[in-house]
PDB file of N, CA and C in Angstrom:
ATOM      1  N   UNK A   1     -36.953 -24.928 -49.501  1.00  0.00           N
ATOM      2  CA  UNK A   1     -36.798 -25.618 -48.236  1.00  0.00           C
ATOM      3  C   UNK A   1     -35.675 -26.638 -48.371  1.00  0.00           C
ATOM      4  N   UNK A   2     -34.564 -26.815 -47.573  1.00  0.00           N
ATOM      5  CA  UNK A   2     -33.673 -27.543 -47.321  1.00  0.00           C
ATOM      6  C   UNK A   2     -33.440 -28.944 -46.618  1.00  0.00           C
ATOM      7  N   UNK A   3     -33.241 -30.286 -46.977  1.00  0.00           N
ATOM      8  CA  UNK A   3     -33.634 -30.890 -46.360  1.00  0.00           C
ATOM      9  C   UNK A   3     -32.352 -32.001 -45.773  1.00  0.00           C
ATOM     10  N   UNK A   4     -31.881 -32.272 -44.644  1.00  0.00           N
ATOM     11  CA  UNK A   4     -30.970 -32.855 -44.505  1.00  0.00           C
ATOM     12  C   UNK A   4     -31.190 -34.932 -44.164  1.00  0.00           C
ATOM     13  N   UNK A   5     -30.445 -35.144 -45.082  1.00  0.00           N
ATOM     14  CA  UNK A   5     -30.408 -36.398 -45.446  1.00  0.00           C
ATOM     15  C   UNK A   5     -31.004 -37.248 -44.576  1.00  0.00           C
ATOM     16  N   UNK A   6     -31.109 -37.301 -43.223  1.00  0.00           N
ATOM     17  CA  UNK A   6     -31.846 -37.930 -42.037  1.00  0.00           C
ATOM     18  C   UNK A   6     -33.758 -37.611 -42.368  1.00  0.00           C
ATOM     19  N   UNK A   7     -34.281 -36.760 -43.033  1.00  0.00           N
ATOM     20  CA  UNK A   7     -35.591 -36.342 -43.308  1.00  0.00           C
ATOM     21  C   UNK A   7     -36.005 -37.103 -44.682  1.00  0.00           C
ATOM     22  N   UNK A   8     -34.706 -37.621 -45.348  1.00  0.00           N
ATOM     23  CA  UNK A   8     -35.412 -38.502 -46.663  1.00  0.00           C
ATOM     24  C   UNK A   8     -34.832 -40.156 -46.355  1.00  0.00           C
ATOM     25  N   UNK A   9     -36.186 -40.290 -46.541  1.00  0.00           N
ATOM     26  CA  UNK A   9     -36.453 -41.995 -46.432  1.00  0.00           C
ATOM     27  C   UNK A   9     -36.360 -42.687 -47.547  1.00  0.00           C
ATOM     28  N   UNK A  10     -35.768 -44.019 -48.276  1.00  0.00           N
ATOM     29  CA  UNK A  10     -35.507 -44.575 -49.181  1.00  0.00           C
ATOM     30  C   UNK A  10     -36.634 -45.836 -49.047  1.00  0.00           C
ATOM     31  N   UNK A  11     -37.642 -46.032 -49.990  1.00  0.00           N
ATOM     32  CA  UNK A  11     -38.444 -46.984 -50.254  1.00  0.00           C
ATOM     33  C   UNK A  11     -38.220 -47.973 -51.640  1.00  0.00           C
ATOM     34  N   UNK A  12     -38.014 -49.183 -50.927  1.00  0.00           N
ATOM     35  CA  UNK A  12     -37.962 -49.950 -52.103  1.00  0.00           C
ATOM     36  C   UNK A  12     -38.811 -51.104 -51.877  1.00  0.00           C
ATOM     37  N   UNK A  13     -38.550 -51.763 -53.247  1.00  0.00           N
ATOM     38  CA  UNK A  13     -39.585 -53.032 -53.141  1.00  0.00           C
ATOM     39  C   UNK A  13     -41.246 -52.658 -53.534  1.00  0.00           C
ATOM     40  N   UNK A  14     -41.122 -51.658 -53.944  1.00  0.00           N
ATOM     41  CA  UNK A  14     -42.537 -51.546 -54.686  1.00  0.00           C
ATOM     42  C   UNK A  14     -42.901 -51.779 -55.903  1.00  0.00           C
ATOM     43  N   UNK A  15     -44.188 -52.365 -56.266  1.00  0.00           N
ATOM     44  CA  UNK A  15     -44.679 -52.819 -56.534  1.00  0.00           C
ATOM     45  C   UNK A  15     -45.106 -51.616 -58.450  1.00  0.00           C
ATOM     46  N   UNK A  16     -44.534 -52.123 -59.560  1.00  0.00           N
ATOM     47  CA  UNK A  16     -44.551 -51.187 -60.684  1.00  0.00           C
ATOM     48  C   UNK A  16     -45.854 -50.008 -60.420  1.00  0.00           C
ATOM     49  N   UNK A  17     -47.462 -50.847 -59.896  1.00  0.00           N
ATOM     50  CA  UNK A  17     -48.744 -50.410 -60.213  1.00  0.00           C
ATOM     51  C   UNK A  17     -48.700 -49.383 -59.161  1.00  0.00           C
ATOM     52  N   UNK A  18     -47.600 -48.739 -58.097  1.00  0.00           N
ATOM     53  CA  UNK A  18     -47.668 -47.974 -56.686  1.00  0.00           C
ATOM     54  C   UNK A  18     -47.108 -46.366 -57.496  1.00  0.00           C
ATOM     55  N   UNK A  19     -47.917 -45.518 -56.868  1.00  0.00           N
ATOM     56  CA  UNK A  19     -47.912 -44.528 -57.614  1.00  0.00           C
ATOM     57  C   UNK A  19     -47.570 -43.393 -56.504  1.00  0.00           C
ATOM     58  N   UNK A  20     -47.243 -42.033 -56.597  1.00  0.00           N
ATOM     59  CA  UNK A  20     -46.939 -41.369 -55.520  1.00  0.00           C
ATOM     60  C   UNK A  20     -48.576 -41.279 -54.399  1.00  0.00           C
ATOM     61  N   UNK A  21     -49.772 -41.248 -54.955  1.00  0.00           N
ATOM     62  CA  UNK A  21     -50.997 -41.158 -53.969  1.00  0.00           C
ATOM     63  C   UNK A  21     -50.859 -42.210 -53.295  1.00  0.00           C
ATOM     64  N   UNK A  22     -51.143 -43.192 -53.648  1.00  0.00           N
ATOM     65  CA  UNK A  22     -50.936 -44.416 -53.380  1.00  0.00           C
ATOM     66  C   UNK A  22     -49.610 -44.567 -51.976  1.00  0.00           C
ATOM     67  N   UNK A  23     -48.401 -44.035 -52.211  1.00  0.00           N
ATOM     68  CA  UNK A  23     -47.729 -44.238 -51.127  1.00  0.00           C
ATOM     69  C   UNK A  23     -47.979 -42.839 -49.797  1.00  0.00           C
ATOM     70  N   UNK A  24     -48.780 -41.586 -50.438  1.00  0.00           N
ATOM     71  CA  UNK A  24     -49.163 -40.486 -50.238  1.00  0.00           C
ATOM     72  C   UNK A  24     -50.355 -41.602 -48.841  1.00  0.00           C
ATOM     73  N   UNK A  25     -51.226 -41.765 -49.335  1.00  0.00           N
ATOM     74  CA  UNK A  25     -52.243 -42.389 -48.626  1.00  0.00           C
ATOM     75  C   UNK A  25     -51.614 -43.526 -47.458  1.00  0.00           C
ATOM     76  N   UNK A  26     -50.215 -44.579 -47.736  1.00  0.00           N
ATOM     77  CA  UNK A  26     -49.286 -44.501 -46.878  1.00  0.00           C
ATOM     78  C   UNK A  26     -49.286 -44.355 -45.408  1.00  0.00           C
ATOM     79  N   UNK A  27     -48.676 -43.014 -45.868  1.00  0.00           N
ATOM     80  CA  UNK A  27     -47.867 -42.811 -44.810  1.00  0.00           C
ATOM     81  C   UNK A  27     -48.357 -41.079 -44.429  1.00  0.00           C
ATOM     82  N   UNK A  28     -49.636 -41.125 -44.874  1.00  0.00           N
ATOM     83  CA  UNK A  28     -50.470 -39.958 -44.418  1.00  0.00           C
ATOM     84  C   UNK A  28     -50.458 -39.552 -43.166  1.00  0.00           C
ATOM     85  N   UNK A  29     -50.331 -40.038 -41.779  1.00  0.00           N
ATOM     86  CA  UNK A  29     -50.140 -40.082 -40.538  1.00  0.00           C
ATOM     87  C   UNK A  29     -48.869 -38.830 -40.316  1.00  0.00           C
ATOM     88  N   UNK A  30     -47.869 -38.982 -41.246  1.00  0.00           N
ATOM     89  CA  UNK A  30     -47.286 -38.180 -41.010  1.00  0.00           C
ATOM     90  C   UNK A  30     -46.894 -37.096 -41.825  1.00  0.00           C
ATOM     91  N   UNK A  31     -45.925 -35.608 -41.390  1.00  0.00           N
ATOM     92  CA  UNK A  31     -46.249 -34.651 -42.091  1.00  0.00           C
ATOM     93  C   UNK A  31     -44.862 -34.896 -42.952  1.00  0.00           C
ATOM     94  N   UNK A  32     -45.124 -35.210 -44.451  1.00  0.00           N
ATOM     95  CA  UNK A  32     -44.623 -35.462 -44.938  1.00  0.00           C
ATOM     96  C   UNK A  32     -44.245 -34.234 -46.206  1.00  0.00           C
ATOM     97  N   UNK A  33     -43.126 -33.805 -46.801  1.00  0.00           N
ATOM     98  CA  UNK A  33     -42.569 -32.835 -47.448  1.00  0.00           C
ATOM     99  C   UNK A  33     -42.892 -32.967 -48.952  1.00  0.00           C
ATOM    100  N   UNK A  34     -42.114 -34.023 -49.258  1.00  0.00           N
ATOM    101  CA  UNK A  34     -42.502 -34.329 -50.927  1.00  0.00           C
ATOM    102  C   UNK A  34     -42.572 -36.384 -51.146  1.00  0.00           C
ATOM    103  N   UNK A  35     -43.101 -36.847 -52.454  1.00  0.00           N
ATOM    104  CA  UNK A  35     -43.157 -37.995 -52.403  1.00  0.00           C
ATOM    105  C   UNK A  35     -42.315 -37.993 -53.793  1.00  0.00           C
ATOM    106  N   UNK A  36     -41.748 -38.713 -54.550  1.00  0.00           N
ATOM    107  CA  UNK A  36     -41.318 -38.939 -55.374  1.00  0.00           C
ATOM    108  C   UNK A  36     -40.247 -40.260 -56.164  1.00  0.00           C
ATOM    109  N   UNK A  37     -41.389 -41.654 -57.011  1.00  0.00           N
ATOM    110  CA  UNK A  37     -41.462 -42.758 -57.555  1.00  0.00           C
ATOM    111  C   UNK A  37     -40.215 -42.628 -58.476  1.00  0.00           C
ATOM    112  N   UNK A  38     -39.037 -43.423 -58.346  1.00  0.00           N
ATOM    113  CA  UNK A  38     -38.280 -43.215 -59.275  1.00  0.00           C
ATOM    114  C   UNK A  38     -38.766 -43.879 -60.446  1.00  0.00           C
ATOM    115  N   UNK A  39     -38.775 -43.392 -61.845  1.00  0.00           N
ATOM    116  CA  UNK A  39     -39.188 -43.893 -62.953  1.00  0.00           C
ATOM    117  C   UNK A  39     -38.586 -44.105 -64.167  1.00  0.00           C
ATOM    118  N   UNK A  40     -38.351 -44.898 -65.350  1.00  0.00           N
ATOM    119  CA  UNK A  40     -37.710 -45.349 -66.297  1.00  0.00           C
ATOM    120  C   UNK A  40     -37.730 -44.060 -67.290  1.00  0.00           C
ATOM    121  N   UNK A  41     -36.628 -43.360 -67.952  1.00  0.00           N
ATOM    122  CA  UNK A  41     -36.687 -41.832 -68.248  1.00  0.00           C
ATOM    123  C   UNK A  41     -37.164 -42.316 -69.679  1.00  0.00           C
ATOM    124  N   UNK A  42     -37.651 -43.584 -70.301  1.00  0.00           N
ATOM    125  CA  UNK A  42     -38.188 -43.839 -71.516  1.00  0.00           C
ATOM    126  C   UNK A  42     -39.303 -44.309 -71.998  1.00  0.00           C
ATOM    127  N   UNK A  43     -39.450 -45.166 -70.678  1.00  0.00           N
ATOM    128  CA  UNK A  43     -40.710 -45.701 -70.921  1.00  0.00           C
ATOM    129  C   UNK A  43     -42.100 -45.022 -69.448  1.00  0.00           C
ATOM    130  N   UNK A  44     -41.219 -44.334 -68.756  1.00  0.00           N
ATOM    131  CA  UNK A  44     -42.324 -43.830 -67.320  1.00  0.00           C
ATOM    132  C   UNK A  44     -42.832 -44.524 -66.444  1.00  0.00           C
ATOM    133  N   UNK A  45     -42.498 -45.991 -66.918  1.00  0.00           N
ATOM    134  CA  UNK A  45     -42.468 -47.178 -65.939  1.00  0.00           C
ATOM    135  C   UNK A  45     -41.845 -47.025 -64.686  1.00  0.00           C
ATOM    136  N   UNK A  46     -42.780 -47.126 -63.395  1.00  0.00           N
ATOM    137  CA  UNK A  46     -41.682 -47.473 -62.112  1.00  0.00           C
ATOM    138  C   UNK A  46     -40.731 -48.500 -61.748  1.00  0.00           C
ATOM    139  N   UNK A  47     -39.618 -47.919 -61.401  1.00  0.00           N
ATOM    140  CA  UNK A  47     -38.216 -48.542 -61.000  1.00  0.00           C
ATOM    141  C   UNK A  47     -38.643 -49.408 -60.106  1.00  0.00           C
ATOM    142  N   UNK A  48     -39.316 -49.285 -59.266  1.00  0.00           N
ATOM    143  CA  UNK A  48     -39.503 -49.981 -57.603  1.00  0.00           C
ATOM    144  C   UNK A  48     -39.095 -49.373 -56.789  1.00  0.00           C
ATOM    145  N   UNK A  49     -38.721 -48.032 -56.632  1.00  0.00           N
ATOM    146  CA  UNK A  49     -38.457 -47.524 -55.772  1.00  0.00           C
ATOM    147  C   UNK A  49     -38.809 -46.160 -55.946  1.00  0.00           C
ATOM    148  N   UNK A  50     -38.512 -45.638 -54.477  1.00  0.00           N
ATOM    149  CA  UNK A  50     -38.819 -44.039 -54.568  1.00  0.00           C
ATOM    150  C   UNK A  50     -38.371 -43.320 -52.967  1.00  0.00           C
ATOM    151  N   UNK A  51     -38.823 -42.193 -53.327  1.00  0.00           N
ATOM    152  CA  UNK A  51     -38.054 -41.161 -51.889  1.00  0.00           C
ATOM    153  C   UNK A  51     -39.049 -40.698 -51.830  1.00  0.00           C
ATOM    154  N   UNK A  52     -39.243 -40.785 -49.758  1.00  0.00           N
ATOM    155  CA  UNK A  52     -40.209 -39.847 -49.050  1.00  0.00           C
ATOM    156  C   UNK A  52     -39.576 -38.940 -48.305  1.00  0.00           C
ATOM    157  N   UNK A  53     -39.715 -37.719 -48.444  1.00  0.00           N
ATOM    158  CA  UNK A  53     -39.229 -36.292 -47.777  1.00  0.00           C
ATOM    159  C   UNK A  53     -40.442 -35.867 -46.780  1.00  0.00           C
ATOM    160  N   UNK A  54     -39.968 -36.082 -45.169  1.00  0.00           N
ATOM    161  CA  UNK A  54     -40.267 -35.742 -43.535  1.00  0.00           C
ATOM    162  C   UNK A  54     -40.219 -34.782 -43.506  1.00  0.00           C
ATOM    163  N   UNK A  55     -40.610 -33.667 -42.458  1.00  0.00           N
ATOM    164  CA  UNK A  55     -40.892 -32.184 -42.175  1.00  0.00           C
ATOM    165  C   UNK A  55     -40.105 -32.252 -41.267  1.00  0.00           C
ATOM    166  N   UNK A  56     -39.771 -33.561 -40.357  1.00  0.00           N
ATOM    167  CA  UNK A  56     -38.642 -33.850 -39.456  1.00  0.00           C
ATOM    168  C   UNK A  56     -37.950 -34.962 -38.975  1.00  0.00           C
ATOM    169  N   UNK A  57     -36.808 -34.951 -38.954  1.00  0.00           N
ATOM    170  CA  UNK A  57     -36.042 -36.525 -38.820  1.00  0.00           C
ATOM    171  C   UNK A  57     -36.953 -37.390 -37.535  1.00  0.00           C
ATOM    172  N   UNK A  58     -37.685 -37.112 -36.690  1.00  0.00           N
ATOM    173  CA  UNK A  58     -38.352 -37.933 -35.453  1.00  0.00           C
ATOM    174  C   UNK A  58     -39.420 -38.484 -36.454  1.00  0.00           C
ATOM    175  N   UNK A  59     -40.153 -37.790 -37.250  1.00  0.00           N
ATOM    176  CA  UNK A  59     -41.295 -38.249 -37.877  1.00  0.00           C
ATOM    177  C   UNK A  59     -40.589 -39.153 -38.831  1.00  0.00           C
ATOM    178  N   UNK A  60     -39.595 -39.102 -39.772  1.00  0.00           N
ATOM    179  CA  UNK A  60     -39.563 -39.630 -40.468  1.00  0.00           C
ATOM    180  C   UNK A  60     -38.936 -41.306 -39.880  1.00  0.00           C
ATOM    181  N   UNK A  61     -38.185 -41.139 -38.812  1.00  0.00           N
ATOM    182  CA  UNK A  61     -37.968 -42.729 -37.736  1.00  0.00           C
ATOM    183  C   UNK A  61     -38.902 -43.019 -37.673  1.00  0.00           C
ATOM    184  N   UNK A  62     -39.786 -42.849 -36.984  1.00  0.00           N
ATOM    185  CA  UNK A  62     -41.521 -43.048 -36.436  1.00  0.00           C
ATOM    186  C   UNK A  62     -41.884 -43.482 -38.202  1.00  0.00           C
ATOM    187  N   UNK A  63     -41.960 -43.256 -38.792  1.00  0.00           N
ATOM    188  CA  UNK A  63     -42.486 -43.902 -40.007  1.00  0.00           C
ATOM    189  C   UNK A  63     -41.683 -45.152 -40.552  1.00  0.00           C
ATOM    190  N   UNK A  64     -39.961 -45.055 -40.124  1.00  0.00           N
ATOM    191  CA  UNK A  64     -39.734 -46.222 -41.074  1.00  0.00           C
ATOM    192  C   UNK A  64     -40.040 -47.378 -39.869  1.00  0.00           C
ATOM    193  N   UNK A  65     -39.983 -47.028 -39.065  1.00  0.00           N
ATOM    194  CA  UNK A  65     -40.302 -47.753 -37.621  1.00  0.00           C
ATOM    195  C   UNK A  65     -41.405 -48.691 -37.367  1.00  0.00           C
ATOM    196  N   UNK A  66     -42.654 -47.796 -37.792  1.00  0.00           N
ATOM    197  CA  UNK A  66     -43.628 -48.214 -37.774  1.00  0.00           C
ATOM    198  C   UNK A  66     -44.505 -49.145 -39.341  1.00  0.00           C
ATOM    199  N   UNK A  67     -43.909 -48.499 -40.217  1.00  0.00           N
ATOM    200  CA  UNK A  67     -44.379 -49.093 -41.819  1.00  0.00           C
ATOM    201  C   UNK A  67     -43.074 -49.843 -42.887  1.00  0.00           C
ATOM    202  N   UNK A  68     -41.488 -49.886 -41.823  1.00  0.00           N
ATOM    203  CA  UNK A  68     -40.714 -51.052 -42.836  1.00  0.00           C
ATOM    204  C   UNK A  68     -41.546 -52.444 -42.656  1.00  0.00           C
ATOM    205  N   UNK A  69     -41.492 -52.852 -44.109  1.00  0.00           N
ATOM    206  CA  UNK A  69     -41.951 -54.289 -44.140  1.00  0.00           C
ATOM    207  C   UNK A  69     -43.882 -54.403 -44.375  1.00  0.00           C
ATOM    208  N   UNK A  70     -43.767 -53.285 -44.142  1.00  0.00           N
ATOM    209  CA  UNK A  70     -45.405 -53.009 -44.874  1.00  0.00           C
ATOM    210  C   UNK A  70     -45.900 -53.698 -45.683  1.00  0.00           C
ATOM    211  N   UNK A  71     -47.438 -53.768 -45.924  1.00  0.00           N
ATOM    212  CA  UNK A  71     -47.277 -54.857 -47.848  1.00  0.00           C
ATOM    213  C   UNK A  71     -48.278 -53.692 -48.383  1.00  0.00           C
ATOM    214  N   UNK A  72     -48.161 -52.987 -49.550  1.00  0.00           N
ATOM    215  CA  UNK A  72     -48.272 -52.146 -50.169  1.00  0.00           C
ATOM    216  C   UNK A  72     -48.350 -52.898 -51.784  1.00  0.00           C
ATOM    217  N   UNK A  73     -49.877 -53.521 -52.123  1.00  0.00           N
ATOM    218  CA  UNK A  73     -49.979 -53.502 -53.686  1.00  0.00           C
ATOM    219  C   UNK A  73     -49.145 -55.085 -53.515  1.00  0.00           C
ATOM    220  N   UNK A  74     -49.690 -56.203 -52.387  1.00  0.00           N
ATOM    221  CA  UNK A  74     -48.917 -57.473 -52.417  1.00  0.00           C
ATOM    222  C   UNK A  74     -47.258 -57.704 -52.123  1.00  0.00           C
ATOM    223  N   UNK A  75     -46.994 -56.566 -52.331  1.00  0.00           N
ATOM    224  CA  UNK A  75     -45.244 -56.512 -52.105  1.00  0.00           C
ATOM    225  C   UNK A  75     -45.277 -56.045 -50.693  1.00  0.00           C
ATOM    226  N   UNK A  76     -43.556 -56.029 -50.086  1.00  0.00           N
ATOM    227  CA  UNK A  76     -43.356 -55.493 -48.727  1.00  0.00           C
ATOM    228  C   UNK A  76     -42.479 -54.663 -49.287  1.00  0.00           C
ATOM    229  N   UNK A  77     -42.643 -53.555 -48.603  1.00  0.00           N
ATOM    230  CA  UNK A  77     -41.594 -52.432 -48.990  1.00  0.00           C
ATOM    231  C   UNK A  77     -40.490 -52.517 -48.202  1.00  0.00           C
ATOM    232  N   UNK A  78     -39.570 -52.010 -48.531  1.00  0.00           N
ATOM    233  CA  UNK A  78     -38.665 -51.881 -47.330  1.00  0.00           C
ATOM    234  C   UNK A  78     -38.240 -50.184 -47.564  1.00  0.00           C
ATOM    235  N   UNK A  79     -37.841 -49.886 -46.274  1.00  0.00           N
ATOM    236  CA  UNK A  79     -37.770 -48.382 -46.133  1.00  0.00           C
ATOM    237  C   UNK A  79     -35.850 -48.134 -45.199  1.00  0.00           C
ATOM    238  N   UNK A  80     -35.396 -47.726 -45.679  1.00  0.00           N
ATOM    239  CA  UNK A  80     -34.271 -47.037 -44.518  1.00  0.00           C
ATOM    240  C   UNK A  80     -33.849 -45.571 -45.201  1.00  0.00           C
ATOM    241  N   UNK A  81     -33.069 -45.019 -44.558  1.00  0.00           N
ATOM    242  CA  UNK A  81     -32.595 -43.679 -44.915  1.00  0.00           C
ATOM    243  C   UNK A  81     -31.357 -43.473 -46.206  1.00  0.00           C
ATOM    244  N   UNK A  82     -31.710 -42.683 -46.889  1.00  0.00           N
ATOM    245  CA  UNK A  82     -31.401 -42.185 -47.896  1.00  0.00           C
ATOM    246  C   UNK A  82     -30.386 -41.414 -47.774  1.00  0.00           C
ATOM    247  N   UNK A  83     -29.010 -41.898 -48.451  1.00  0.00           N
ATOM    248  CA  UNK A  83     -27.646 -41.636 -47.867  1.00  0.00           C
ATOM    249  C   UNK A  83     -27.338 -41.458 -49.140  1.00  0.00           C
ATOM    250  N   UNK A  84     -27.249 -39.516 -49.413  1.00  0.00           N
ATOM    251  CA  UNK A  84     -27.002 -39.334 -50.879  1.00  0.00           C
ATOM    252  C   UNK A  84     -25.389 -39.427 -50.640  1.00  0.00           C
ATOM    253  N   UNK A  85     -24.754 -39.476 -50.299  1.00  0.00           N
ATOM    254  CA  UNK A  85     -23.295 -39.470 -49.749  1.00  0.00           C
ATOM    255  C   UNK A  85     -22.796 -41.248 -50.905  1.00  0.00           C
ATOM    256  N   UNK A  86     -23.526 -41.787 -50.338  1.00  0.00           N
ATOM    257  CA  UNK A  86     -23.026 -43.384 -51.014  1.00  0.00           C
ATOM    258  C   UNK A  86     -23.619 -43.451 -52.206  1.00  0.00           C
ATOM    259  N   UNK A  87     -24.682 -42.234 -52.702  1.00  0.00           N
ATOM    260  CA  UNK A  87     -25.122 -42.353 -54.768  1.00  0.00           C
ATOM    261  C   UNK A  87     -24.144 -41.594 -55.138  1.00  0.00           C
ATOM    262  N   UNK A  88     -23.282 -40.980 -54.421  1.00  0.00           N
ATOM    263  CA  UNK A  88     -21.911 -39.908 -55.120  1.00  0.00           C
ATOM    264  C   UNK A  88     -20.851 -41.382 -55.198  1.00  0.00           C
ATOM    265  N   UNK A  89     -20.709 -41.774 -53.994  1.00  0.00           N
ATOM    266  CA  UNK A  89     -19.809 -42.678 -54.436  1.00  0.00           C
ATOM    267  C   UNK A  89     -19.869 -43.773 -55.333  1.00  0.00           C
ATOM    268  N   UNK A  90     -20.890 -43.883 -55.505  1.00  0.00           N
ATOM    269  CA  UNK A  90     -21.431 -45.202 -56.536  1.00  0.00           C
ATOM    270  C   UNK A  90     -20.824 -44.571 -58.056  1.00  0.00           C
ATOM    271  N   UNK A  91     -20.841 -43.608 -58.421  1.00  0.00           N
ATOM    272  CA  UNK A  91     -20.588 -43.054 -59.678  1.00  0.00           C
ATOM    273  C   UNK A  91     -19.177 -42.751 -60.083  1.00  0.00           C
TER     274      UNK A  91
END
């Protein structure tokens, strides 16, 4: 399945102890594709961040819409769209 950059949502500001169920339970409301916690490739520790993959760009607005600034595990997350275009340029 193919997913165009408007369907993945960028979450940050989480909290090390937030796990993919955990953000799974979330943002359950909507039909969501894949969840995935970015993590330290040595120790498996979470980064604070992670990517949520939408079934469709309306659902996935409607989510950052409704849950940026959330508090999730004492922290507030913050959520906007995931612009793999600017991690190419970063490198």
């Amino acid at each position: 399945m193919s997913f165009t950059r408007q369907s993945i949502l960028f979450i940050g500001g989480l909290d090390i102890s937030v796990d993919e169920t955990m953000l799974y339970h979330t943002f359950v409301e909507f039909p969501l594709s894949y969840i995935k916690i970015a993590k330290d490739r040595n120790t498996g520790v979470s980064l604070g961040y992670g990517f949520i993959g939408f079934k469709n760009y309306s659902k996935a607005e409607e989510a950052m819409i409704k849950l940026n600034n959330k508090i999730v595990r004492n922290k507030k997350i913050r959520i906007s769209w995931f612009d793999k275009d600017k991690k190419k340029n970063k490198k």
